[in-house]
C-alpha atoms as a PDB file:
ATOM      1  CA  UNK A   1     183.239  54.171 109.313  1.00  0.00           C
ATOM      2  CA  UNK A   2     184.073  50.610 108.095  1.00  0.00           C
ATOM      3  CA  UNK A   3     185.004  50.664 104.667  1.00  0.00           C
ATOM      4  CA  UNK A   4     182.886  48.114 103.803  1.00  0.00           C
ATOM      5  CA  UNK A   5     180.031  50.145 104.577  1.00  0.00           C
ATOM      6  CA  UNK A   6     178.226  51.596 101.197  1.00  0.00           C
ATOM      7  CA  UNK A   7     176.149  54.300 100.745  1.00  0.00           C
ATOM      8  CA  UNK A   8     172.647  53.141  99.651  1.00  0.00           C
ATOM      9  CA  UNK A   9     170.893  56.239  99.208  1.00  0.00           C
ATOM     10  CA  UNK A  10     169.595  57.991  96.347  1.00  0.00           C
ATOM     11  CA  UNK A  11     170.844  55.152  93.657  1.00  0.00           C
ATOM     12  CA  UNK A  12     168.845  54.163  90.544  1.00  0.00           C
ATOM     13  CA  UNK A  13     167.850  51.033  90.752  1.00  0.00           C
ATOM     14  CA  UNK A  14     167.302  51.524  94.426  1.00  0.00           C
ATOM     15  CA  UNK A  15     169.072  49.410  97.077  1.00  0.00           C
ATOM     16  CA  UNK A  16     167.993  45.878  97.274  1.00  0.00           C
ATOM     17  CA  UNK A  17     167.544  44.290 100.614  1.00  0.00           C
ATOM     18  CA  UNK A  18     170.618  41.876 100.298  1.00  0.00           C
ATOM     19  CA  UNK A  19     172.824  44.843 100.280  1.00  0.00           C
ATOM     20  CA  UNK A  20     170.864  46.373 103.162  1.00  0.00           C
ATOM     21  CA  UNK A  21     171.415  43.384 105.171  1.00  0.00           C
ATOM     22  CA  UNK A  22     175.201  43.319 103.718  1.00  0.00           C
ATOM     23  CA  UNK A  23     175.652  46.686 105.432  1.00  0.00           C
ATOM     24  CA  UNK A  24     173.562  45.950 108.731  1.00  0.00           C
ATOM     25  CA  UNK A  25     175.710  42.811 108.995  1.00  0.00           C
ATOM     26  CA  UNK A  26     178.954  45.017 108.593  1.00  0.00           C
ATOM     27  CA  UNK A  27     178.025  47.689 111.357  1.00  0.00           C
ATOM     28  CA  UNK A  28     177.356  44.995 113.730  1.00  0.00           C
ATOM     29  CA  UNK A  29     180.326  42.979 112.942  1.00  0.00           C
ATOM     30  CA  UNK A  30     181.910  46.546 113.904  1.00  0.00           C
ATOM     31  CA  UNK A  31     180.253  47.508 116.753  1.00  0.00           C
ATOM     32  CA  UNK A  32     180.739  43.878 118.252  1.00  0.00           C
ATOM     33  CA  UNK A  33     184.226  43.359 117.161  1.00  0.00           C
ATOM     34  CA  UNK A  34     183.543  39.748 115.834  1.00  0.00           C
ATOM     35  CA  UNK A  35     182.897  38.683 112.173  1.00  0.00           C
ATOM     36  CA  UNK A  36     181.440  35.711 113.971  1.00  0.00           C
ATOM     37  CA  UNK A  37     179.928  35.315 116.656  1.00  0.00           C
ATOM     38  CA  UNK A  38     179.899  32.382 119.535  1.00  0.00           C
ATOM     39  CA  UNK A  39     176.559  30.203 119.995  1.00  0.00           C
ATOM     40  CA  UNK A  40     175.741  31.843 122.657  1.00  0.00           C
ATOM     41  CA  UNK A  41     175.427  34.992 120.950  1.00  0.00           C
ATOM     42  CA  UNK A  42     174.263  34.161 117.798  1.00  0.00           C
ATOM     43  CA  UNK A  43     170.780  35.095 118.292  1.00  0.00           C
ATOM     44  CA  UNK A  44     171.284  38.236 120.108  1.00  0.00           C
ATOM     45  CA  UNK A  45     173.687  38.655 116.912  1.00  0.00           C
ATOM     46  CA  UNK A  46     171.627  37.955 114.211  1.00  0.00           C
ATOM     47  CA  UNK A  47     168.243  39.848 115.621  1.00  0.00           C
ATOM     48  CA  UNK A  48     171.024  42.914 115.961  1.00  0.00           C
ATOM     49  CA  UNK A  49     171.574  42.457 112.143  1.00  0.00           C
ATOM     50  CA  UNK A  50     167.719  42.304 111.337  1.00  0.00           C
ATOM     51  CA  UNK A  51     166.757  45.277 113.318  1.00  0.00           C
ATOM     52  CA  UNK A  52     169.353  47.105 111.928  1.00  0.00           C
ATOM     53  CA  UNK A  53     168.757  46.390 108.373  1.00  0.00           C
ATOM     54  CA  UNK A  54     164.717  46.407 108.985  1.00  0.00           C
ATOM     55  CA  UNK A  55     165.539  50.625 110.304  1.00  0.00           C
ATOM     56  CA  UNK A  56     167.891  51.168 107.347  1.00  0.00           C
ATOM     57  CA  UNK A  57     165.162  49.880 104.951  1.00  0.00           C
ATOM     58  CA  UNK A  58     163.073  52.436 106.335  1.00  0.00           C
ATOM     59  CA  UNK A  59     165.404  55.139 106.405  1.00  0.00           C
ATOM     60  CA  UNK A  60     166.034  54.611 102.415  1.00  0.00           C
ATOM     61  CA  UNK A  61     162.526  54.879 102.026  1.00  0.00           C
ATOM     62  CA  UNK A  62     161.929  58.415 104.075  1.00  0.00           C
ATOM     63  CA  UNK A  63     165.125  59.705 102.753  1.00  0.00           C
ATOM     64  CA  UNK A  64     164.490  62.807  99.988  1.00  0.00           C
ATOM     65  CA  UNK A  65     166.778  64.693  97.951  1.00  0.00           C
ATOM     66  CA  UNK A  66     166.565  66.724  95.050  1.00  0.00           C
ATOM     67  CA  UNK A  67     170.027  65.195  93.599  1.00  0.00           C
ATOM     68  CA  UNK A  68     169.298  63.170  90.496  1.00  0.00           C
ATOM     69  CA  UNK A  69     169.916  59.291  91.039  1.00  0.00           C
ATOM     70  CA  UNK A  70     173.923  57.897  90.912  1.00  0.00           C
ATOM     71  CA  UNK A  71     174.754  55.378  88.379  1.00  0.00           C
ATOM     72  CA  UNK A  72     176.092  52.317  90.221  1.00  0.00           C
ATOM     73  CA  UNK A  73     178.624  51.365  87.663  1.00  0.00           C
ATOM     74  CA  UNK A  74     179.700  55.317  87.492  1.00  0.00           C
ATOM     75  CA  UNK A  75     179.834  55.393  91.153  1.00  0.00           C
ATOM     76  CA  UNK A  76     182.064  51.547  91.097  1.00  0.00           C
ATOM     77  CA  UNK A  77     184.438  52.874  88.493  1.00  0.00           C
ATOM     78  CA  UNK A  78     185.028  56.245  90.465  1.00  0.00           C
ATOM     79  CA  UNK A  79     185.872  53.668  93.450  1.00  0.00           C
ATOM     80  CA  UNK A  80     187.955  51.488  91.243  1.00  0.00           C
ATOM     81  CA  UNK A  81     189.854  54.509  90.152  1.00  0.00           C
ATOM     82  CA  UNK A  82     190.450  56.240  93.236  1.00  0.00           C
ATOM     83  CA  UNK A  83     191.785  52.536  94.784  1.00  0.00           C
ATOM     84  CA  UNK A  84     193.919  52.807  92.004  1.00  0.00           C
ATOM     85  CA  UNK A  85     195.713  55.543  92.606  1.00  0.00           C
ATOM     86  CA  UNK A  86     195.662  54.997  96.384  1.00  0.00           C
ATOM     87  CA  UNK A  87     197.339  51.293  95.552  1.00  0.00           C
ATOM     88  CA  UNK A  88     199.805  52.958  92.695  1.00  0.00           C
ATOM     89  CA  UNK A  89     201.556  55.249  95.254  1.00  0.00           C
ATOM     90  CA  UNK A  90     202.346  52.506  97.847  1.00  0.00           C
END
């Protein structure tokens, strides 16, 4: 998976749509192997990235769990740490 990819689900306050369309952006940057895409494809491109994010949205939504909510900033200074220590042993 790309690593700039997030998980969205089950987080308190819930996703917000920019980082929905963050992550639908990133998985079709993937799957078409181009950050940016020519004219030409541009609007098969961007429809790609609105689909996508328009299907995650509802996803999030139908999603249950009986987990309590993450903490973003717990959840960001796990990531920090464990970049950290990946970065320190280099």
């Amino acid at each position: 998976m790309c690593r700039n990819i997030r998980t969205l689900h089950n987080f308190d306050p819930p996703a917000t749509n920019d980082e929905v369309h963050a992550a639908a952006l990133q998985f079709v940057r993937k799957v078409s192997g181009s950050a940016k895409p020519s004219q030409v494809n541009q609007e098969a491109f961007d429809r790609a990235v609105a689909e996508i994010a328009h299907v995650t949205r509802h996803l999030l939504e139908d999603l249950v769990t009986t987990a309590p909510p993450k903490d973003r900033e717990v959840e960001a200074a796990k990531a920090r740490a464990r970049a950290q220590e990946r970065y320190s042993r280099q």
